[in-house]
N, C-alpha and C. Protein backbone atom coordinates (compact mmCIF):
# COMPACT_ATOMS: atom_id res chain seq x y z
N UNK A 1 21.77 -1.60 8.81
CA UNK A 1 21.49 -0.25 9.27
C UNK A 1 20.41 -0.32 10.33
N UNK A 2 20.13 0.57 11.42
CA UNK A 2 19.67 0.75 12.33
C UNK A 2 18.00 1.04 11.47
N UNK A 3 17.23 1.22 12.68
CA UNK A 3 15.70 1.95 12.08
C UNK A 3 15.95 3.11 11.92
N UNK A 4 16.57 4.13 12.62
CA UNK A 4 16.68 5.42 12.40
C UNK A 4 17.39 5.59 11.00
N UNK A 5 18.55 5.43 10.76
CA UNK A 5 18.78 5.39 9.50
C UNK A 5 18.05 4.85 7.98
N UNK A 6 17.53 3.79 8.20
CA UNK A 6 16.12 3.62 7.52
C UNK A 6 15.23 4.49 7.58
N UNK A 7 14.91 5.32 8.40
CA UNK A 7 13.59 6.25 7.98
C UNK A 7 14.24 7.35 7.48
N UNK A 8 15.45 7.47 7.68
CA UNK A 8 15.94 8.73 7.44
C UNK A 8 16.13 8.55 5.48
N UNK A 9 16.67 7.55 5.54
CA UNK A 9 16.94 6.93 3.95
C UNK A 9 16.03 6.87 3.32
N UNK A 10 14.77 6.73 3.61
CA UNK A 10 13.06 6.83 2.95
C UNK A 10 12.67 7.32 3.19
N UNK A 11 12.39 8.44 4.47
CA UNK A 11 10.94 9.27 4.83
C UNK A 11 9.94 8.76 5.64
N UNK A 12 10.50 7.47 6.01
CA UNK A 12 9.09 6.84 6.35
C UNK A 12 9.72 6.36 8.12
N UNK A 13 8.47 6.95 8.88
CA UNK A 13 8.84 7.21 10.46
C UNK A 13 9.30 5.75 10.71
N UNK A 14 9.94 5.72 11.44
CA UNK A 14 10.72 4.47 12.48
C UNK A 14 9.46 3.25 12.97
N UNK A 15 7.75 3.87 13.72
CA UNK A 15 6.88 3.98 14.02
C UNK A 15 6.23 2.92 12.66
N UNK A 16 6.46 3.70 11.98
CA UNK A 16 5.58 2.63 10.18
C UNK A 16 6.45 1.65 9.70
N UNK A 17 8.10 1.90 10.36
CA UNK A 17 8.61 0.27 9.60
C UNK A 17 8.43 -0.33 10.60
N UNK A 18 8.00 -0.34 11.83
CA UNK A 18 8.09 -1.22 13.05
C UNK A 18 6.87 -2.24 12.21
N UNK A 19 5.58 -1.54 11.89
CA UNK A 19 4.01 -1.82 10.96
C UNK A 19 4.54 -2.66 9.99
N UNK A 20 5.36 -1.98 9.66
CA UNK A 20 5.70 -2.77 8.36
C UNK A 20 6.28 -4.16 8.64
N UNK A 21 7.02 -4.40 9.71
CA UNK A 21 7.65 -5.46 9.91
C UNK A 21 6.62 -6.44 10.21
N UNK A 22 6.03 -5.68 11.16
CA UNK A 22 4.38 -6.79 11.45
C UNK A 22 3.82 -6.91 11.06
N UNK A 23 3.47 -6.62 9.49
CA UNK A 23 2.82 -7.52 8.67
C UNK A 23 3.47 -8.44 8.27
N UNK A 24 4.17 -8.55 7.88
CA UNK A 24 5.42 -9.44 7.21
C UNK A 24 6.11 -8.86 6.01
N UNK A 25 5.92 -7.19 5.79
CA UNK A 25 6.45 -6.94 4.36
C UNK A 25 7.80 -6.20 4.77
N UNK A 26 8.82 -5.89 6.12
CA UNK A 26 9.65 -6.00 5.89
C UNK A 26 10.44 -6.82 6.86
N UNK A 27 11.60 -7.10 6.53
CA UNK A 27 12.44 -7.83 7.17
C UNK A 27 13.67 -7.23 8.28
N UNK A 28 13.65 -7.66 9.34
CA UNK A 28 14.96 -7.15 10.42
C UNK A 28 15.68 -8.41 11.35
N UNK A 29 16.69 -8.21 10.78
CA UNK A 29 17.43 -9.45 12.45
C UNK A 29 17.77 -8.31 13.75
N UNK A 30 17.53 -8.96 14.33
CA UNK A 30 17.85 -8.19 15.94
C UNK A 30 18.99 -8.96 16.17
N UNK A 31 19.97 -7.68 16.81
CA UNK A 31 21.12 -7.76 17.22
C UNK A 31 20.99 -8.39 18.87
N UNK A 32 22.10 -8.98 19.36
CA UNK A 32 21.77 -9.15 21.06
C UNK A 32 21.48 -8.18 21.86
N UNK A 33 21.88 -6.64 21.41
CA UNK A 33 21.05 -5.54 22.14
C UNK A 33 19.66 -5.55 22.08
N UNK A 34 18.91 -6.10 21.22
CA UNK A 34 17.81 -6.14 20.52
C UNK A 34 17.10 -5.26 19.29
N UNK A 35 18.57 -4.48 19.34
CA UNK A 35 18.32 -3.47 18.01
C UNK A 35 17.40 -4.07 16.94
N UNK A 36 16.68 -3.33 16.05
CA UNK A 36 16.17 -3.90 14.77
C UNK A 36 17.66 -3.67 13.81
N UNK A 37 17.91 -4.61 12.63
CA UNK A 37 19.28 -4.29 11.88
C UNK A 37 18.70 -4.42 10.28
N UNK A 38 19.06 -3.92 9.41
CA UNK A 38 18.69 -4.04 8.24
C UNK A 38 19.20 -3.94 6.66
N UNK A 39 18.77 -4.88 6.23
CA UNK A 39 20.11 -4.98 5.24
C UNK A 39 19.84 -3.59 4.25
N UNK A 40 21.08 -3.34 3.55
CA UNK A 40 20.66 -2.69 2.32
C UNK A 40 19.68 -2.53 1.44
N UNK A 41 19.26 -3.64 1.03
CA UNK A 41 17.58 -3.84 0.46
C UNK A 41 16.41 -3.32 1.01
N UNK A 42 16.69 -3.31 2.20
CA UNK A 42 15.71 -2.63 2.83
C UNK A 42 15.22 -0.83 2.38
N UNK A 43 15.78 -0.32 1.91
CA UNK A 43 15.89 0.64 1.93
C UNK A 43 14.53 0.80 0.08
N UNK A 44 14.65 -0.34 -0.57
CA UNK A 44 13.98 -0.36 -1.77
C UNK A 44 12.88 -1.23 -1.82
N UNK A 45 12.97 -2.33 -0.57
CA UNK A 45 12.14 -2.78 -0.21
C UNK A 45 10.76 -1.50 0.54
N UNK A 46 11.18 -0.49 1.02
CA UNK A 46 10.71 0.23 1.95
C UNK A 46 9.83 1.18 0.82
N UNK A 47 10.66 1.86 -0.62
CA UNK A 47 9.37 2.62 -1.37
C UNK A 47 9.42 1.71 -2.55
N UNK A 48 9.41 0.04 -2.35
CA UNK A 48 8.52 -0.32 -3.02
C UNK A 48 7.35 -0.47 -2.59
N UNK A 49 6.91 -0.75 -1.27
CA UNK A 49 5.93 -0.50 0.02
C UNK A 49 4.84 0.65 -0.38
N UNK A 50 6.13 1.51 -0.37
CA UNK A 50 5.09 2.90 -0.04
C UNK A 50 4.68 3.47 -1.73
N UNK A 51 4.65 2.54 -3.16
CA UNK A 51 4.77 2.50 -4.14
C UNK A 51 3.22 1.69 -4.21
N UNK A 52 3.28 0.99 -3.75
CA UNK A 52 2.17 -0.05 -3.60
C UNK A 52 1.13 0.46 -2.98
N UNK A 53 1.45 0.73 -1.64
CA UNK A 53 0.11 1.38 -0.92
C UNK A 53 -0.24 3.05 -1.82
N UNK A 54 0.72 3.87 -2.07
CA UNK A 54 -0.08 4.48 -2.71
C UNK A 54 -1.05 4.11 -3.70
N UNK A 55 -0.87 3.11 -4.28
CA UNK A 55 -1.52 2.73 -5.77
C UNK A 55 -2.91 1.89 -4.76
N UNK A 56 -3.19 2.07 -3.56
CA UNK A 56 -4.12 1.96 -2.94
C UNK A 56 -4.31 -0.17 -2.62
N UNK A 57 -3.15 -0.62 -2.52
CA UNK A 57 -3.17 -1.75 -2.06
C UNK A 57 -3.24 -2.15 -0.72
N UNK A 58 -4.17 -2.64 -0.25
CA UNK A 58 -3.97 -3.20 1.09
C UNK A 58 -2.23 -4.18 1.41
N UNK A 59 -1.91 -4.00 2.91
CA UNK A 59 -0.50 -4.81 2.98
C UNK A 59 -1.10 -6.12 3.26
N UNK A 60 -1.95 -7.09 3.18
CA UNK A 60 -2.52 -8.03 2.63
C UNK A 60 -1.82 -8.45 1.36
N UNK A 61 -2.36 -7.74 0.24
CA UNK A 61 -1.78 -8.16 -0.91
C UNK A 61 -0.40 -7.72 -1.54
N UNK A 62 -0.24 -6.47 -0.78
CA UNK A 62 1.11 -5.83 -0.91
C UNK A 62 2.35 -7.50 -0.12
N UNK A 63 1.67 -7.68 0.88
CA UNK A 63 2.81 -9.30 1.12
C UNK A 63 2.76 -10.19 -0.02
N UNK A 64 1.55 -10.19 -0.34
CA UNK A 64 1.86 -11.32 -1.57
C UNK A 64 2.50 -10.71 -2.80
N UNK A 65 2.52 -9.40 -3.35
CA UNK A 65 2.81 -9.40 -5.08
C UNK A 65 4.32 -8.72 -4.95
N UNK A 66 4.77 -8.25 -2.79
CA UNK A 66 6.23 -7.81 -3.21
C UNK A 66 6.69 -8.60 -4.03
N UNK A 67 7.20 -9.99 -3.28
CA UNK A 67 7.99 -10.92 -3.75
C UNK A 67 8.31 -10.82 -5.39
N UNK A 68 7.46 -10.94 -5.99
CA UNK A 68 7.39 -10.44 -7.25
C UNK A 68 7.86 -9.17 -8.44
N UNK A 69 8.17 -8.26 -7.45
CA UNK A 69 8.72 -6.96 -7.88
C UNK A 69 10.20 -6.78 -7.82
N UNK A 70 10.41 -6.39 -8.70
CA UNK A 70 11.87 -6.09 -8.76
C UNK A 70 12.44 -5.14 -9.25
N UNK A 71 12.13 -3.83 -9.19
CA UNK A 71 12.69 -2.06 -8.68
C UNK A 71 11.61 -1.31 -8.22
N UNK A 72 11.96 -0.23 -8.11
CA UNK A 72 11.25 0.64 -7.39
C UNK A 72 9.36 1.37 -8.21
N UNK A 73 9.61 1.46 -9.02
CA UNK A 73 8.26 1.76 -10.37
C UNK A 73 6.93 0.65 -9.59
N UNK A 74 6.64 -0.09 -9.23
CA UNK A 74 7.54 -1.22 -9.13
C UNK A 74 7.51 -2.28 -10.89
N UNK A 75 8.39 -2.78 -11.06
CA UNK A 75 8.24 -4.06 -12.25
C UNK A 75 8.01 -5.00 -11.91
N UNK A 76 7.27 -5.47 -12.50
CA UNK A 76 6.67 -7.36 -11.48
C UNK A 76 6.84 -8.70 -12.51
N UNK A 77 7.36 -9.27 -11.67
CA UNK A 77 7.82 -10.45 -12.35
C UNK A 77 6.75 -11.08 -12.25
N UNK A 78 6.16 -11.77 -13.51
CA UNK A 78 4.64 -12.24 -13.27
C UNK A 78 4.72 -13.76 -12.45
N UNK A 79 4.77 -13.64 -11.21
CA UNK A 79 4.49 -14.48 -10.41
C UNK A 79 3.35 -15.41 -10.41
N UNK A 80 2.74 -16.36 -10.41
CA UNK A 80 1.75 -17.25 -10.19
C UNK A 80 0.60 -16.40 -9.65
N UNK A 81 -0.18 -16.88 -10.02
CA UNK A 81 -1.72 -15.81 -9.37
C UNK A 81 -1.36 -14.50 -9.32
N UNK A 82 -0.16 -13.60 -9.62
CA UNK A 82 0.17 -12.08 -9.49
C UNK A 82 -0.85 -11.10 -10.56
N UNK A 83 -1.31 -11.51 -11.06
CA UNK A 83 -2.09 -10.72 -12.22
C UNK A 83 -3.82 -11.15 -11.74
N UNK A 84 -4.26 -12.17 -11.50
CA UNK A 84 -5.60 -12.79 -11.01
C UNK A 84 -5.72 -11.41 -9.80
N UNK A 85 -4.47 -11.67 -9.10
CA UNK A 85 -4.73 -11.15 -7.78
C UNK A 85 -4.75 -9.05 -8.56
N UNK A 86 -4.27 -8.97 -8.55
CA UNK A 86 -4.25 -7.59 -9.24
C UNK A 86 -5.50 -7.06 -10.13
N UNK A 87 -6.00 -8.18 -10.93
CA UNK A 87 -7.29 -7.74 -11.60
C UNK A 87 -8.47 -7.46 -10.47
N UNK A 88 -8.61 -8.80 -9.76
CA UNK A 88 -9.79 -8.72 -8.61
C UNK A 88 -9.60 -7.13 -7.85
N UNK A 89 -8.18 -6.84 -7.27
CA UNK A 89 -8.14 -5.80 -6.98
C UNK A 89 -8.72 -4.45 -7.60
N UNK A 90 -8.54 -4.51 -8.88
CA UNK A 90 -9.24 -3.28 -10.01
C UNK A 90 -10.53 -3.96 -10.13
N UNK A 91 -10.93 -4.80 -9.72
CA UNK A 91 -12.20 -5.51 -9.87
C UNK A 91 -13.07 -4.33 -9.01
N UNK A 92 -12.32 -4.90 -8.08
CA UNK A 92 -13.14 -4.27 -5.97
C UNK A 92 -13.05 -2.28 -6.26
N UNK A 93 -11.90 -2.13 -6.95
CA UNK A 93 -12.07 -0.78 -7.03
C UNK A 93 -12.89 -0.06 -7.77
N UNK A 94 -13.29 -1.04 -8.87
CA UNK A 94 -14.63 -0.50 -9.77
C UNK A 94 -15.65 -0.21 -8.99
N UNK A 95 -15.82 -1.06 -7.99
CA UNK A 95 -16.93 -1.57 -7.68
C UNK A 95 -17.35 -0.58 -6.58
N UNK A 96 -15.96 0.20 -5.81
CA UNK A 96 -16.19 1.19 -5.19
C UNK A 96 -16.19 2.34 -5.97
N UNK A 97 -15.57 2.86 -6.71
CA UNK A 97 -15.55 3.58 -7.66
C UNK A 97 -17.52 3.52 -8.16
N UNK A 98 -18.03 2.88 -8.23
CA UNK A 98 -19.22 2.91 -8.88
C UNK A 98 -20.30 3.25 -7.63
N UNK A 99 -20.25 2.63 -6.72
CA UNK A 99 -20.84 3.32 -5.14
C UNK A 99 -20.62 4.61 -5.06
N UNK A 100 -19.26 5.20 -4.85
CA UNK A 100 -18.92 6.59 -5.13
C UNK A 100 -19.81 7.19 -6.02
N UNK A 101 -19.65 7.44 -6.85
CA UNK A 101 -20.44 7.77 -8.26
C UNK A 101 -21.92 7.71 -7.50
N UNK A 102 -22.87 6.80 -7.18
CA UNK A 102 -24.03 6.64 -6.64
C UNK A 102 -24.28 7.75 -5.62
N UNK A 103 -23.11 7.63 -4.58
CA UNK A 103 -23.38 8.31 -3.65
C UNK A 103 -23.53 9.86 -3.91
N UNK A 104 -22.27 10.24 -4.63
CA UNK A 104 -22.35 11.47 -5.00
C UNK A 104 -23.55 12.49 -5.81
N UNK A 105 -23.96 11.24 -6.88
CA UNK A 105 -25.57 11.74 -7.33
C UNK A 105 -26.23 11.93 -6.39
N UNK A 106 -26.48 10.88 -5.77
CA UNK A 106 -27.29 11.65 -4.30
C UNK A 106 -27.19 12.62 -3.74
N UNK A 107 -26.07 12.48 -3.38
CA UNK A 107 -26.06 13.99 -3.07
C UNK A 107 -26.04 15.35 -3.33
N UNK A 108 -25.96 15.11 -4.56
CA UNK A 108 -25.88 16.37 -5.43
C UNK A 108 -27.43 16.49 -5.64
N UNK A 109 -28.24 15.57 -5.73
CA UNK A 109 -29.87 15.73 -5.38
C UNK A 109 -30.32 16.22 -4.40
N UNK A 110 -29.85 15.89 -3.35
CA UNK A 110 -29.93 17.03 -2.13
C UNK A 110 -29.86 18.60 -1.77
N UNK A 111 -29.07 18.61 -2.93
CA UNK A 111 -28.28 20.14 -3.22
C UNK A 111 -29.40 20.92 -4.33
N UNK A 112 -29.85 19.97 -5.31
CA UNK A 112 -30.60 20.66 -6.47
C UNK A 112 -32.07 21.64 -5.76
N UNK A 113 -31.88 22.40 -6.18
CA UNK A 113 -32.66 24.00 -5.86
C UNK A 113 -34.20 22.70 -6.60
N UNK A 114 -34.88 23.08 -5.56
CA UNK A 114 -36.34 22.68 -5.16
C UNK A 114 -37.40 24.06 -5.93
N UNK A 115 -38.35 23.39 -6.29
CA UNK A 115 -39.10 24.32 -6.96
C UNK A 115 -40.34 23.94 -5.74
N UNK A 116 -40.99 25.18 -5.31
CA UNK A 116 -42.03 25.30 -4.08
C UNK A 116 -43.31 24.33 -5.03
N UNK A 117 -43.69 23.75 -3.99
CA UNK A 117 -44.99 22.68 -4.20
C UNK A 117 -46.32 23.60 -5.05
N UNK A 118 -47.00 23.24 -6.00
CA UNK A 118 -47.75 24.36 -6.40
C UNK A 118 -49.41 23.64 -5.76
């Protein structure tokens, strides 16, 4: 299938699978027109993608733990390092998650009604 038909089949602009291809998380043979062409898979390959990045994965690691997935939810076949790599990830998110939290006290100190200097 063409790109247009791919975005049309997912939602996802022509513009973001081109992205997608250049990372390496999806795949296209070019025709001698130079069309992009794409198999059927593509189409589950595409919101397992957008399955992943919602769940806030960089396409860094989204290249490494596709391979591993196999439907759309996604289900992961526990691949070698696929779980190491996934914890560190909830690792890094604590870790922002806990900055957040910091920051926000702060600021909410900023906000707290001041009693005049006596």
């Amino acid at each position: 299938m063409l790109i247009g038909e791919l975005s049309r089949r997912t939602g996802v602009s022509p513009r973001l699978l081109r992205y997608y291809e250049e990372q390496g998380l999806l795949r296209a043979e070019r025709a001698s027109n130079g069309y992009r062409h794409y198999g059927d898979d593509a189409v589950l390959t595409v919101r397992k993608i957008r399955v992943l990045l919602d769940a806030g994965l960089s396409s860094e690691v989204i290249r490494q733990v596709l391979p591993c997935t196999r439907s759309e939810n996604p289900d992961f076949d526990w691949c070698a390092d696929i779980r190491d790599l996934l914890d560190n990830e909830i690792a890094a998110l604590n870790a922002r998650i806990e900055g957040l939290q910091r920051n926000h006290q702060a600021l909410t100190g900023f906000l707290a009604p001041r009693t005049p200097a006596e």
